[in-house]
PDB file of N, CA and C in Angstrom:
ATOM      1  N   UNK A   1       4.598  26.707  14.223  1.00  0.00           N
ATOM      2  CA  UNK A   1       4.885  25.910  13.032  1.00  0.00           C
ATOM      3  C   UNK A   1       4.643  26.806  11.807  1.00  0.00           C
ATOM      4  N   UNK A   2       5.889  26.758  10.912  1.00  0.00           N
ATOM      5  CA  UNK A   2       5.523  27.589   9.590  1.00  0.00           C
ATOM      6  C   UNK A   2       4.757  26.547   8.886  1.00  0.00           C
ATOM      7  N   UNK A   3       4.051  27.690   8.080  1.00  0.00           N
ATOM      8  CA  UNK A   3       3.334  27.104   6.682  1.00  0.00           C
ATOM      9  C   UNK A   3       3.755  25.966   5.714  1.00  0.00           C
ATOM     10  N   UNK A   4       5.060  26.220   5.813  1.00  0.00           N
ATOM     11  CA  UNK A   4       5.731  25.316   5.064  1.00  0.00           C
ATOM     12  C   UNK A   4       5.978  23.931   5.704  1.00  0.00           C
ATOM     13  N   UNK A   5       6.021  24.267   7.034  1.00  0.00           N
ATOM     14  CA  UNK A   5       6.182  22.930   7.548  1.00  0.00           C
ATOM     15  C   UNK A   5       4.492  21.937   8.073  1.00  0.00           C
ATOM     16  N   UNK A   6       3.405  23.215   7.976  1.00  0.00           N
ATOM     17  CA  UNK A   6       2.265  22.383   7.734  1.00  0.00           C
ATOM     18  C   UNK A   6       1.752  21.993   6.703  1.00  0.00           C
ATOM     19  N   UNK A   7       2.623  22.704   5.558  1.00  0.00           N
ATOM     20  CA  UNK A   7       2.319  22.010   3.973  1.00  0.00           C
ATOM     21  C   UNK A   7       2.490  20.795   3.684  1.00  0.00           C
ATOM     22  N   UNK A   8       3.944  20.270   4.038  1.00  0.00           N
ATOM     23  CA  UNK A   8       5.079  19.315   3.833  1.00  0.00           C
ATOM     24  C   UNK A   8       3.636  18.222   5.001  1.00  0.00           C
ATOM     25  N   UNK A   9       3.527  18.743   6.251  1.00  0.00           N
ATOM     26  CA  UNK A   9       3.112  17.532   7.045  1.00  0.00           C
ATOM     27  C   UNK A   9       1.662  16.739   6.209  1.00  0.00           C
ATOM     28  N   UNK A  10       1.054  18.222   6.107  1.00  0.00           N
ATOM     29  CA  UNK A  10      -0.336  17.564   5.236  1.00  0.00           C
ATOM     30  C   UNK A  10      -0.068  16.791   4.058  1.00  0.00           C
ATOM     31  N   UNK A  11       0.503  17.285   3.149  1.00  0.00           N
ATOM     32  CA  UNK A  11       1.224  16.818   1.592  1.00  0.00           C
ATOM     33  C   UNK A  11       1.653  15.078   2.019  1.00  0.00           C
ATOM     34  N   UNK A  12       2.619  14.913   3.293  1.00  0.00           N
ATOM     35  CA  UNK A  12       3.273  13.923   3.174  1.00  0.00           C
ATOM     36  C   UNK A  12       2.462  12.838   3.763  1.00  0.00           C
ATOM     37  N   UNK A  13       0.835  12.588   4.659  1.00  0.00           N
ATOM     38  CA  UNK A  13       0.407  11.429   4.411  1.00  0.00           C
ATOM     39  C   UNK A  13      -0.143  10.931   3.476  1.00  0.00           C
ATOM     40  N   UNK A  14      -0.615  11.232   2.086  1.00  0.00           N
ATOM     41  CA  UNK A  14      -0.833  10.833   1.357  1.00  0.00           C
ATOM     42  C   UNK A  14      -0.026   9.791   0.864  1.00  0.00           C
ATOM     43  N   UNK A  15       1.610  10.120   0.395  1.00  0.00           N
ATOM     44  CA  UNK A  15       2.479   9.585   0.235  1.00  0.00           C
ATOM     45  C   UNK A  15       2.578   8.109   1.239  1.00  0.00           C
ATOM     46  N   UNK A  16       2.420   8.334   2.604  1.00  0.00           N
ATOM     47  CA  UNK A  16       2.987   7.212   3.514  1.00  0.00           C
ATOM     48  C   UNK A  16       1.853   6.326   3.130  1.00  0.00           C
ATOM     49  N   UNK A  17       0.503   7.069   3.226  1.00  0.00           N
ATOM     50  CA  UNK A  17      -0.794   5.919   2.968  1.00  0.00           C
ATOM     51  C   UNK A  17      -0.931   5.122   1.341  1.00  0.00           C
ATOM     52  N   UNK A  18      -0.363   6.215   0.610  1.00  0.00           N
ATOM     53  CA  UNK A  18       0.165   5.364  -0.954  1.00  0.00           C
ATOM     54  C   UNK A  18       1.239   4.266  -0.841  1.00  0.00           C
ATOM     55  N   UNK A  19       1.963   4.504  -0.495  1.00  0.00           N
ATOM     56  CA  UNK A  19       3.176   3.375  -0.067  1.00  0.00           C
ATOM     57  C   UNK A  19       3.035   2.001   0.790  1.00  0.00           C
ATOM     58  N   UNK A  20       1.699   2.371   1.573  1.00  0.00           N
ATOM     59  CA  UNK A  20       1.206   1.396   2.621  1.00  0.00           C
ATOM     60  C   UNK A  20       0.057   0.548   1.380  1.00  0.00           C
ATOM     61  N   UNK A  21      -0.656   1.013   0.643  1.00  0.00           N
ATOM     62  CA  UNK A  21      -1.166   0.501   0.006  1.00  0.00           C
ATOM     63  C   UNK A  21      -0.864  -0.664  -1.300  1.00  0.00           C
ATOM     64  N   UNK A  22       0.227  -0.101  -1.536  1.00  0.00           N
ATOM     65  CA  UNK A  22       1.351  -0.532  -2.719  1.00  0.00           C
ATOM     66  C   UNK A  22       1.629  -1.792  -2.351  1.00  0.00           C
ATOM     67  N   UNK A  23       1.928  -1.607  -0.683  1.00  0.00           N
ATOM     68  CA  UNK A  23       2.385  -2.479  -0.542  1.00  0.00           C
ATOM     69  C   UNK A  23       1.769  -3.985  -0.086  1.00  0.00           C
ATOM     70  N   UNK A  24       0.883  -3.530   0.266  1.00  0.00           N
ATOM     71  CA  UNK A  24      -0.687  -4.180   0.850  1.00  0.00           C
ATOM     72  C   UNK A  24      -0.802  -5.317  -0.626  1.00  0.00           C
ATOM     73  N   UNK A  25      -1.464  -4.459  -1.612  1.00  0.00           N
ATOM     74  CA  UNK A  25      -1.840  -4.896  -3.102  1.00  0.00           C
ATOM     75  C   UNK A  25      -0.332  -5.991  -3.633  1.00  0.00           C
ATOM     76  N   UNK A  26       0.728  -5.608  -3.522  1.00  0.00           N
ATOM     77  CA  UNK A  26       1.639  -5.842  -4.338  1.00  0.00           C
ATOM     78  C   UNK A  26       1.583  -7.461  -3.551  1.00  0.00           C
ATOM     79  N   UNK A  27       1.398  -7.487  -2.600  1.00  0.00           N
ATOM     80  CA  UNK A  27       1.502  -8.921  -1.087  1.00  0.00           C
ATOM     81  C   UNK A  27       0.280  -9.946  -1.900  1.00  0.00           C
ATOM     82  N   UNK A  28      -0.909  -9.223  -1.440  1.00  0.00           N
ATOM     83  CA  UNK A  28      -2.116  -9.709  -2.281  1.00  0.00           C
ATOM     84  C   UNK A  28      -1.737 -10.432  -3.628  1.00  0.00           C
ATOM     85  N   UNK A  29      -1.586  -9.594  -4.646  1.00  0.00           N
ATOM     86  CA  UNK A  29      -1.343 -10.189  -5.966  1.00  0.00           C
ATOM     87  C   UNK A  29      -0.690 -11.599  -5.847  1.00  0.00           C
ATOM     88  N   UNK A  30       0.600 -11.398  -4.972  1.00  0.00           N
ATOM     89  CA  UNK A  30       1.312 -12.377  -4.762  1.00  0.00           C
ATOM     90  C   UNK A  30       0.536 -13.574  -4.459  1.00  0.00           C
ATOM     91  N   UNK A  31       0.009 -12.904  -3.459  1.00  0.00           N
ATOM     92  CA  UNK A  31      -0.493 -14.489  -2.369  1.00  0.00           C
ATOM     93  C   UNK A  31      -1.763 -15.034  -3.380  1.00  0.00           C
ATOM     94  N   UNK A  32      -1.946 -14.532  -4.287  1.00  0.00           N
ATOM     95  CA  UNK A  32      -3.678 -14.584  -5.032  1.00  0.00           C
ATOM     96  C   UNK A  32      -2.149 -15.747  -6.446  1.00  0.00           C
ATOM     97  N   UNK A  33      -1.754 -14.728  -7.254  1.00  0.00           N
ATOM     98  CA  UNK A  33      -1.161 -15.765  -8.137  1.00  0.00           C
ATOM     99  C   UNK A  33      -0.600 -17.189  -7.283  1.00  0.00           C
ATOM    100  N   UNK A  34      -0.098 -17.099  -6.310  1.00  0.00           N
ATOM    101  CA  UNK A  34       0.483 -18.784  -5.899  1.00  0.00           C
ATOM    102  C   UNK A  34      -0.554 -19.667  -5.610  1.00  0.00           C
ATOM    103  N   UNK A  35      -1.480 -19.054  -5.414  1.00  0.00           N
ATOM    104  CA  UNK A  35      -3.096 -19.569  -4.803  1.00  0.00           C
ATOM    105  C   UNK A  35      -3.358 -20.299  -6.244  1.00  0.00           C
ATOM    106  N   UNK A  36      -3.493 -19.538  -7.327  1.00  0.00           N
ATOM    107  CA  UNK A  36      -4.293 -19.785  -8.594  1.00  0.00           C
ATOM    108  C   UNK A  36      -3.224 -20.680  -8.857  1.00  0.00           C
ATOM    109  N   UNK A  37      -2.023 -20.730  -8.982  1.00  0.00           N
ATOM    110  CA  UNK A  37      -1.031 -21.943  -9.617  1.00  0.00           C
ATOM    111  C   UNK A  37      -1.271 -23.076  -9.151  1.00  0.00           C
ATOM    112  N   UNK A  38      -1.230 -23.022  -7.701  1.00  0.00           N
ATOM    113  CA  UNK A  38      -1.093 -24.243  -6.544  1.00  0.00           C
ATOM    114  C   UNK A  38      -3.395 -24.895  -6.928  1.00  0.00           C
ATOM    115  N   UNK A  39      -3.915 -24.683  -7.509  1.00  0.00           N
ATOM    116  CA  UNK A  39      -5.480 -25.263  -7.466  1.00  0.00           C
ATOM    117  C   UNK A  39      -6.019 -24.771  -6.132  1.00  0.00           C
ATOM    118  N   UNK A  40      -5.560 -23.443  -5.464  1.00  0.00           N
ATOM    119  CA  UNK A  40      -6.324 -23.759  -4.128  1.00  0.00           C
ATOM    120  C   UNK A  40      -6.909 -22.385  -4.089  1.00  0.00           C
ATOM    121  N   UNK A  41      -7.917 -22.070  -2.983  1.00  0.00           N
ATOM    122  CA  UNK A  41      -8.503 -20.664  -2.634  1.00  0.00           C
ATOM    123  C   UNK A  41      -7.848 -20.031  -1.838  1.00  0.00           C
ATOM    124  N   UNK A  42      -8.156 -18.726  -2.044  1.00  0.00           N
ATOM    125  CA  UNK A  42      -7.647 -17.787  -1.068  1.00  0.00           C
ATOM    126  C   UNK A  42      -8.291 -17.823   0.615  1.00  0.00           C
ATOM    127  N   UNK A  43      -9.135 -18.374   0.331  1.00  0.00           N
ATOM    128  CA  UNK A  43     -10.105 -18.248   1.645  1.00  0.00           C
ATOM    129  C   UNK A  43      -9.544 -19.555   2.278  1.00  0.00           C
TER     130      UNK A  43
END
């Protein structure tokens, strides 16, 4: 394996675990604002 292609591999989970997170949070927010509209808890 070149360098370049263990650069790119290391470099690129950051990216997948940023994107996984985004998306995690972005769900959350959601499910948290309909919660707060609707009078009810998250729990």
């Amino acid at each position: 394996m070149s360098i370049f292609w263990l650069t790119v591999y290391v470099l690129i989970w950051p990216v997948i675990v940023g994107g996984t997170l985004v998306v995690i949070v972005r769900a959350f927010w959601k499910e948290w604002r309909q919660a707060r509209s609707e009078g009810r808890g998250m729990i």
